[in-house]
Protein backbone atom coordinates (compact mmCIF):
# COMPACT_ATOMS: atom_id res chain seq x y z
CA UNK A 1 55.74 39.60 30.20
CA UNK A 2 53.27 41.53 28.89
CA UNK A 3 53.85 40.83 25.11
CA UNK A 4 53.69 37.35 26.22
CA UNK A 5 50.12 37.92 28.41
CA UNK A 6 48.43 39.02 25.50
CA UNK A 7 49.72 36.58 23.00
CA UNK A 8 48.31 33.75 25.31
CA UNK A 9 44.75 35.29 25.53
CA UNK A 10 45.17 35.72 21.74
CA UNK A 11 46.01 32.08 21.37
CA UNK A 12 42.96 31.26 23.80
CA UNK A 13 40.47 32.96 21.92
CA UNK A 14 41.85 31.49 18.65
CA UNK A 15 41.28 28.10 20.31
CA UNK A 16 37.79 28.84 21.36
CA UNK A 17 36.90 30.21 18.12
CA UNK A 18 38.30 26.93 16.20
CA UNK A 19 36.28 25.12 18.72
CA UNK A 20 33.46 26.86 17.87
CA UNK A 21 33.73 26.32 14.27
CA UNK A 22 34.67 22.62 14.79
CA UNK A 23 31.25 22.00 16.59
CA UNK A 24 29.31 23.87 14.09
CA UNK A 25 31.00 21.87 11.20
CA UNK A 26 30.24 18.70 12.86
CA UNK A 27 26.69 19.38 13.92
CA UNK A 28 25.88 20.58 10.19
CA UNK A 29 27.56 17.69 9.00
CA UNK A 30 24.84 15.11 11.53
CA UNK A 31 22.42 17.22 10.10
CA UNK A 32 22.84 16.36 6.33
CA UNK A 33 23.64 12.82 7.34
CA UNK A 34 20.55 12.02 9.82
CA UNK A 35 17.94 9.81 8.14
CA UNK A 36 14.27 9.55 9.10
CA UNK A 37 12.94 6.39 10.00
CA UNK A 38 11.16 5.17 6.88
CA UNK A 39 7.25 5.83 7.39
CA UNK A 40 5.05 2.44 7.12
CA UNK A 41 3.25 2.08 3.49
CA UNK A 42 -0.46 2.50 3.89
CA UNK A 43 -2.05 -1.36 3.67
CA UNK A 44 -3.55 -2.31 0.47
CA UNK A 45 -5.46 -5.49 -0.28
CA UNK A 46 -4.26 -8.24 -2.22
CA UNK A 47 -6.75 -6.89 -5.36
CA UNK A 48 -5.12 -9.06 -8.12
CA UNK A 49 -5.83 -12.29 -6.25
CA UNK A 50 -9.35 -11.39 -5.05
CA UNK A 51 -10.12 -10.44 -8.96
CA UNK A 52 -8.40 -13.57 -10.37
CA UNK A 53 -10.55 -15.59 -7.87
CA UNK A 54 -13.75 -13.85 -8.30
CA UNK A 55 -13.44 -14.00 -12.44
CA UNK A 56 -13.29 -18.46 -12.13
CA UNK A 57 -15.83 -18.47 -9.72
CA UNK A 58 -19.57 -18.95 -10.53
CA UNK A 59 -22.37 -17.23 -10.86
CA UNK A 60 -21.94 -13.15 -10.90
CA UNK A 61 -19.88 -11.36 -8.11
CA UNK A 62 -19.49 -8.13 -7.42
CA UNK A 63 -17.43 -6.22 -4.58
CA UNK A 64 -15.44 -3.10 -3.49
CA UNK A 65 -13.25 -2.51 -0.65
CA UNK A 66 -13.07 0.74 0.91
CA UNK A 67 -10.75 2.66 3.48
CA UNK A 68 -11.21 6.34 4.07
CA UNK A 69 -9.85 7.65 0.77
CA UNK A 70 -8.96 4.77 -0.84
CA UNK A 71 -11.68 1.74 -3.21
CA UNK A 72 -10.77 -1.21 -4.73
CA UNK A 73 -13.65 -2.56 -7.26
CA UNK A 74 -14.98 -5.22 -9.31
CA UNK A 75 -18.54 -5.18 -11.31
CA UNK A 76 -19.44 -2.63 -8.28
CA UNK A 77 -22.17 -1.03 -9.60
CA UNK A 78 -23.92 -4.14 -10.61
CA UNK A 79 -27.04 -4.30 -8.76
CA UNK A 80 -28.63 -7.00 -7.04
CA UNK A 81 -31.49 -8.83 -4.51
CA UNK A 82 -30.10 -7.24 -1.40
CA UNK A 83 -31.80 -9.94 0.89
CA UNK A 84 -31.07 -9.43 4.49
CA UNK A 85 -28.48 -7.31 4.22
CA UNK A 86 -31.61 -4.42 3.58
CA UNK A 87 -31.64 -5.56 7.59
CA UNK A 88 -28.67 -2.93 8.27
CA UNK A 89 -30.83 -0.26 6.68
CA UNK A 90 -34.12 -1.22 8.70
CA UNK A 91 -31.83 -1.48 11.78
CA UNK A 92 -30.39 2.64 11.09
CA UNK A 93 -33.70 3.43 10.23
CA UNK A 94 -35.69 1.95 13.19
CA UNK A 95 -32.46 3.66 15.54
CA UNK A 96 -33.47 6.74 13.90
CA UNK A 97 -37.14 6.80 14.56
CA UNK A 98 -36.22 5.71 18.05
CA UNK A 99 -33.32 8.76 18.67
CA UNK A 100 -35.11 10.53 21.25
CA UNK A 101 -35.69 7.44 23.93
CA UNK A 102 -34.39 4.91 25.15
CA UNK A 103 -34.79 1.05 23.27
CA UNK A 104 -37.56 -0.87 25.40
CA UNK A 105 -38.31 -4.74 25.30
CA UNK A 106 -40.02 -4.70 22.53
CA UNK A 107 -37.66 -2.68 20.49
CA UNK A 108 -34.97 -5.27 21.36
CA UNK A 109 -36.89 -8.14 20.85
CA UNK A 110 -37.35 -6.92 17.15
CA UNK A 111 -33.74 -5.70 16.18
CA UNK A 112 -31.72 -8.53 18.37
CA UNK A 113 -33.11 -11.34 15.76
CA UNK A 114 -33.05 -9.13 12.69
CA UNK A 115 -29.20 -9.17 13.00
CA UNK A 116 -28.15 -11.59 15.47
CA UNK A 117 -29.78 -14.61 13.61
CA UNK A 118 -31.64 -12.44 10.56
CA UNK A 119 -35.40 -13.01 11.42
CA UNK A 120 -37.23 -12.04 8.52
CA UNK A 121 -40.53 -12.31 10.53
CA UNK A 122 -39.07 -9.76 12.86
CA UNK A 123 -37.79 -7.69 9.74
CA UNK A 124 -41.21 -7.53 8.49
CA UNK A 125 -42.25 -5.94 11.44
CA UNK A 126 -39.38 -3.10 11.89
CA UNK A 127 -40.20 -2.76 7.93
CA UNK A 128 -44.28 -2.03 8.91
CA UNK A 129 -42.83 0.29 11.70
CA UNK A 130 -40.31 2.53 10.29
CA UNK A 131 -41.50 2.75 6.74
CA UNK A 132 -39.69 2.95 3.43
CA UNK A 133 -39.36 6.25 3.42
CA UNK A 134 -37.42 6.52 5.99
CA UNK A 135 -35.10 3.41 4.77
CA UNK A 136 -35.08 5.26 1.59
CA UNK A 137 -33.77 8.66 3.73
CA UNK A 138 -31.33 6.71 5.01
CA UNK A 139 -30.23 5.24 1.65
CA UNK A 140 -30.03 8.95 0.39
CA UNK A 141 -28.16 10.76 3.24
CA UNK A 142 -24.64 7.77 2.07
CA UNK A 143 -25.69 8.21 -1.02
CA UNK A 144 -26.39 5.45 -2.44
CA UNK A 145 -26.84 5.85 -5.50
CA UNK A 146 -28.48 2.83 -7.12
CA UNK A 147 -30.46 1.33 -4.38
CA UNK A 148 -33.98 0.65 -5.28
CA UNK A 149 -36.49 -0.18 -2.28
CA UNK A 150 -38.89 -3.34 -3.24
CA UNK A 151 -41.96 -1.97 -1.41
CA UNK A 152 -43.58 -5.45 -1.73
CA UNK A 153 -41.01 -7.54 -1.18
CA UNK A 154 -38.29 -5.94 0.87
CA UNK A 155 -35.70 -8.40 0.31
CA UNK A 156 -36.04 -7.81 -3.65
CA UNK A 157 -34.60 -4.65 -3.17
CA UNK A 158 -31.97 -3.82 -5.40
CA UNK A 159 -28.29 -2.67 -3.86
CA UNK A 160 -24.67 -2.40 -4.97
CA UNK A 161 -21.21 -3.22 -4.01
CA UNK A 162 -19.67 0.15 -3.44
CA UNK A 163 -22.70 1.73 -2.39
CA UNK A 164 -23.10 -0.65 0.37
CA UNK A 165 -19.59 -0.51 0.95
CA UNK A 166 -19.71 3.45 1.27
CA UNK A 167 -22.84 2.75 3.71
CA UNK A 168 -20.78 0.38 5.74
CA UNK A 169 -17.59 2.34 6.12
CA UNK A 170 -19.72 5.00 8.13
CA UNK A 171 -22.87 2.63 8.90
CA UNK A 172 -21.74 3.86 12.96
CA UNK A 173 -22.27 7.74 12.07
CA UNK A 174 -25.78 6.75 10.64
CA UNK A 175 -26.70 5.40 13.93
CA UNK A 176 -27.80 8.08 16.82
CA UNK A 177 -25.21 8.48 18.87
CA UNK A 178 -27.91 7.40 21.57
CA UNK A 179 -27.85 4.09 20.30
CA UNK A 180 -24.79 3.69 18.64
CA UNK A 181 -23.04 1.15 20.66
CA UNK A 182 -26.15 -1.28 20.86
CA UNK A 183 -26.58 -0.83 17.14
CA UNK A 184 -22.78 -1.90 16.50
CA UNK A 185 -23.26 -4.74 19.48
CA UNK A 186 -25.52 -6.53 17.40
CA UNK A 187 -23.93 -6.72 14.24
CA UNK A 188 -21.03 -7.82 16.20
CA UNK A 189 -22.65 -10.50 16.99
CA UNK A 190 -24.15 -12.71 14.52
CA UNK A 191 -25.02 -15.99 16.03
CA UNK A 192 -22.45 -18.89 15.36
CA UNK A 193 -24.27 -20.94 12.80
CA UNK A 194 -24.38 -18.07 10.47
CA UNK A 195 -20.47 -16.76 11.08
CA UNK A 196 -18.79 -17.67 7.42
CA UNK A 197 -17.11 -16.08 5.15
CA UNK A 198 -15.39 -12.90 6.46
CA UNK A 199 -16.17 -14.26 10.08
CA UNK A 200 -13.56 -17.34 9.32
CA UNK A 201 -10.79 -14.87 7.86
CA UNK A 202 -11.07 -11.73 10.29
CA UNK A 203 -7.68 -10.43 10.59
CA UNK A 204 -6.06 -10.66 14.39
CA UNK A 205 -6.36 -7.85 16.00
CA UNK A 206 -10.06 -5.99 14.40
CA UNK A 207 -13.49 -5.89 15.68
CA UNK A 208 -15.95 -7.32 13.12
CA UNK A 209 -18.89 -5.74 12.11
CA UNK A 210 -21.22 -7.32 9.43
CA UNK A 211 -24.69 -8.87 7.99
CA UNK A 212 -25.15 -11.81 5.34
CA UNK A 213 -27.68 -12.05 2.83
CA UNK A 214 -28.60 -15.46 1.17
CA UNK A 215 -31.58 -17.49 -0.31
CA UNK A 216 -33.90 -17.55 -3.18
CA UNK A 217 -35.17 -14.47 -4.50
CA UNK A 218 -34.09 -13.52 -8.88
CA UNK A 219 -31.38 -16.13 -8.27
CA UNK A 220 -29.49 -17.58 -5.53
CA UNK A 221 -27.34 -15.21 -4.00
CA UNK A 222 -25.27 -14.93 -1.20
CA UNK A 223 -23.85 -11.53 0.09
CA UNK A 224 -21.72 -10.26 3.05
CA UNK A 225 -21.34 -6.22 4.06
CA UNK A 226 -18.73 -5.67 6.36
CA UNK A 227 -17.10 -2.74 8.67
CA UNK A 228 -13.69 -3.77 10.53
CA UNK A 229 -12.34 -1.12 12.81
CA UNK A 230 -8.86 -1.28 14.65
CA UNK A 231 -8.14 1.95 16.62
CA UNK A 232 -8.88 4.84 14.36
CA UNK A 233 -8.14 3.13 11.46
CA UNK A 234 -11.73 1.48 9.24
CA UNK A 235 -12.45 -0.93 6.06
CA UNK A 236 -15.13 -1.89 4.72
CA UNK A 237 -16.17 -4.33 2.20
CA UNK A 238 -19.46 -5.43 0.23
CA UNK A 239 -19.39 -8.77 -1.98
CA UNK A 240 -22.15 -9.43 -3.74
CA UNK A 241 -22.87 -12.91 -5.55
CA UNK A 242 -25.83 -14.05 -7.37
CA UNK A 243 -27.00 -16.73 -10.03
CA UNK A 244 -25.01 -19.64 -8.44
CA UNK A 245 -27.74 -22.27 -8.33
CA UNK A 246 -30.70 -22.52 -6.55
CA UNK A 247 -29.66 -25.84 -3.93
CA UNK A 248 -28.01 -25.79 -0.27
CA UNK A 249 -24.89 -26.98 -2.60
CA UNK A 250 -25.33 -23.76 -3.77
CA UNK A 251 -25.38 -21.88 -0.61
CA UNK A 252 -22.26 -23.91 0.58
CA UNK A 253 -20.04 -22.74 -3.07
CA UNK A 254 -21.35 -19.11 -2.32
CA UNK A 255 -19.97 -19.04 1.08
CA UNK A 256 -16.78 -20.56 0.17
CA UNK A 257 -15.98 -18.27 -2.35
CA UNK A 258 -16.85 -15.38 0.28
CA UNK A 259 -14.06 -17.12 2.18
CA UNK A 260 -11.76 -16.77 -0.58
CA UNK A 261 -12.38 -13.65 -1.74
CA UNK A 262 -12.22 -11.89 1.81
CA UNK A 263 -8.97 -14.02 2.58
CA UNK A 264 -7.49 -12.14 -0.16
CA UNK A 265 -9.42 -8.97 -0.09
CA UNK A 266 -8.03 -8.64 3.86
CA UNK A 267 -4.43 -9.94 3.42
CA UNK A 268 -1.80 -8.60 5.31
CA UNK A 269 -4.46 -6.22 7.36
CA UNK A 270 -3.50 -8.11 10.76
CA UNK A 271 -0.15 -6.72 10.56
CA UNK A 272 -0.92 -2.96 9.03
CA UNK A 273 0.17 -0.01 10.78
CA UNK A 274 -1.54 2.23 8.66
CA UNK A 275 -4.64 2.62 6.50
CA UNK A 276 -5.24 5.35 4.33
């Protein structure tokens, strides 16, 4: 009986020790088999359509397209009238001088119709009031590095695609944070009657942040700088146009092809999960 005892507890252990191993095989062998879920590819913009359609279109374009570490880019450091899209530098720079109080009245009654419906009247007086040396501050801290302040005709001066792209991909931080959310309120909300180009494509789902420039000035030209924020994730994108005729036929091509090129500039954003 006792032979037989301990060959039973001998056999048990045996049993618990292939047991043992069994489990260990089998969980090594999950292990090397388990797959991650495949991560989602960062978005990128359709940038062989937008520079196929910008090279047949008229007149001289220039943009860029930038996320935080990424740029797409076309003729981007060709420079430009900047028109009223200087306005989101006086707009900074009048937030700025203001950073220690509160916006009265008559602050608001100058910086609501520089953006919402791009008052140059009302421009001329933030302009008087801030001074170019503070636009020209705010130029610096971006950097941009090829914008050129037209002291006598502020719409004259001279910009660039990817350095107003840089500006607009962090135009929030420029603001104090004091009036950060009244700063981004009112370039979210551009009256209707000027609401083309990237206003027409914005993809579903992203808050809309931009300023048009148009008219006479060296040329016709017609311009859009644009932030679009979703969650944590930012792009923004400057296209610049200019030489495309001096007539309101002129006006109406450059606005079309801001359709076009921001239809293909933002494809697919709507649906990404990530942006790099």
């Amino acid at each position: 009986m006792g032979g037989l005892y301990i060959s039973c507890r001998v056999l048990r252990r045996s049993l618990v020790l292939l047991l043992l191993v069994f489990l260990l095989v089998a969980t090594g062998a999950s292990a090397g088999t388990y797959t991650a879920p495949p991560q989602p590819k960062p978005w990128e913009p359709a940038y062989k359509s937008a520079l196929s359609y910008a090279k047949h279109r008229r007149g001289i374009i220039g943009f860029a397209l930038r996320t935080p570490t990424q740029r797409w880019v076309y003729h981007q450091k060709r420079t430009m009238p900047a028109a009223s899209t200087f306005k989101t530098l006086a707009l900074v720079a009048y937030l700025i001088k203001a950073r220690h109080r509160d916006l009265n009245s008559h602050d608001k009654a100058l910086l609501h119709p520089m953006i919402t419906r791009s008052s140059d009247s009302a421009t001329d007086q933030v302009v008087r009031y801030v001074g170019y040396g503070l636009i020209r501050a705010v130029a610096k801290k971006v950097p941009m590095y090829h914008f050129h302040a037209n002291t006598k005709i502020w719409g004259r001066s001279r910009i660039d695609a990817i350095d107003m792209a840089s500006y607009m991909l962090h135009i929030d931080e420029f603001m104090p944070q004091r009036h950060r959310a009244y700063g981004l309120n009112l370039l979210a909300h551009v009256i209707g009657p000027q609401r083309w180009g990237v206003a027409k494509v914005r993809p579903k789902g992203w808050h809309l942040y931009f300023k048009s420039g148009w008219g006479l000035g060296t040329g016709w030209v017609d311009h859009q700088v644009v932030l679009l924020t979703k969650g944590d994730m930012r792009v923004s994108v400057a296209v610049l146009q200019q030489k495309i005729g001096n007539s309101k036929a002129a006006h109406a091509y450059g606005k079309n092809s801001l359709r076009g090129l921001f239809a293909r500039l933002l494809k697919g954003l709507d649906k990404a999960e990530v942006v790099e």
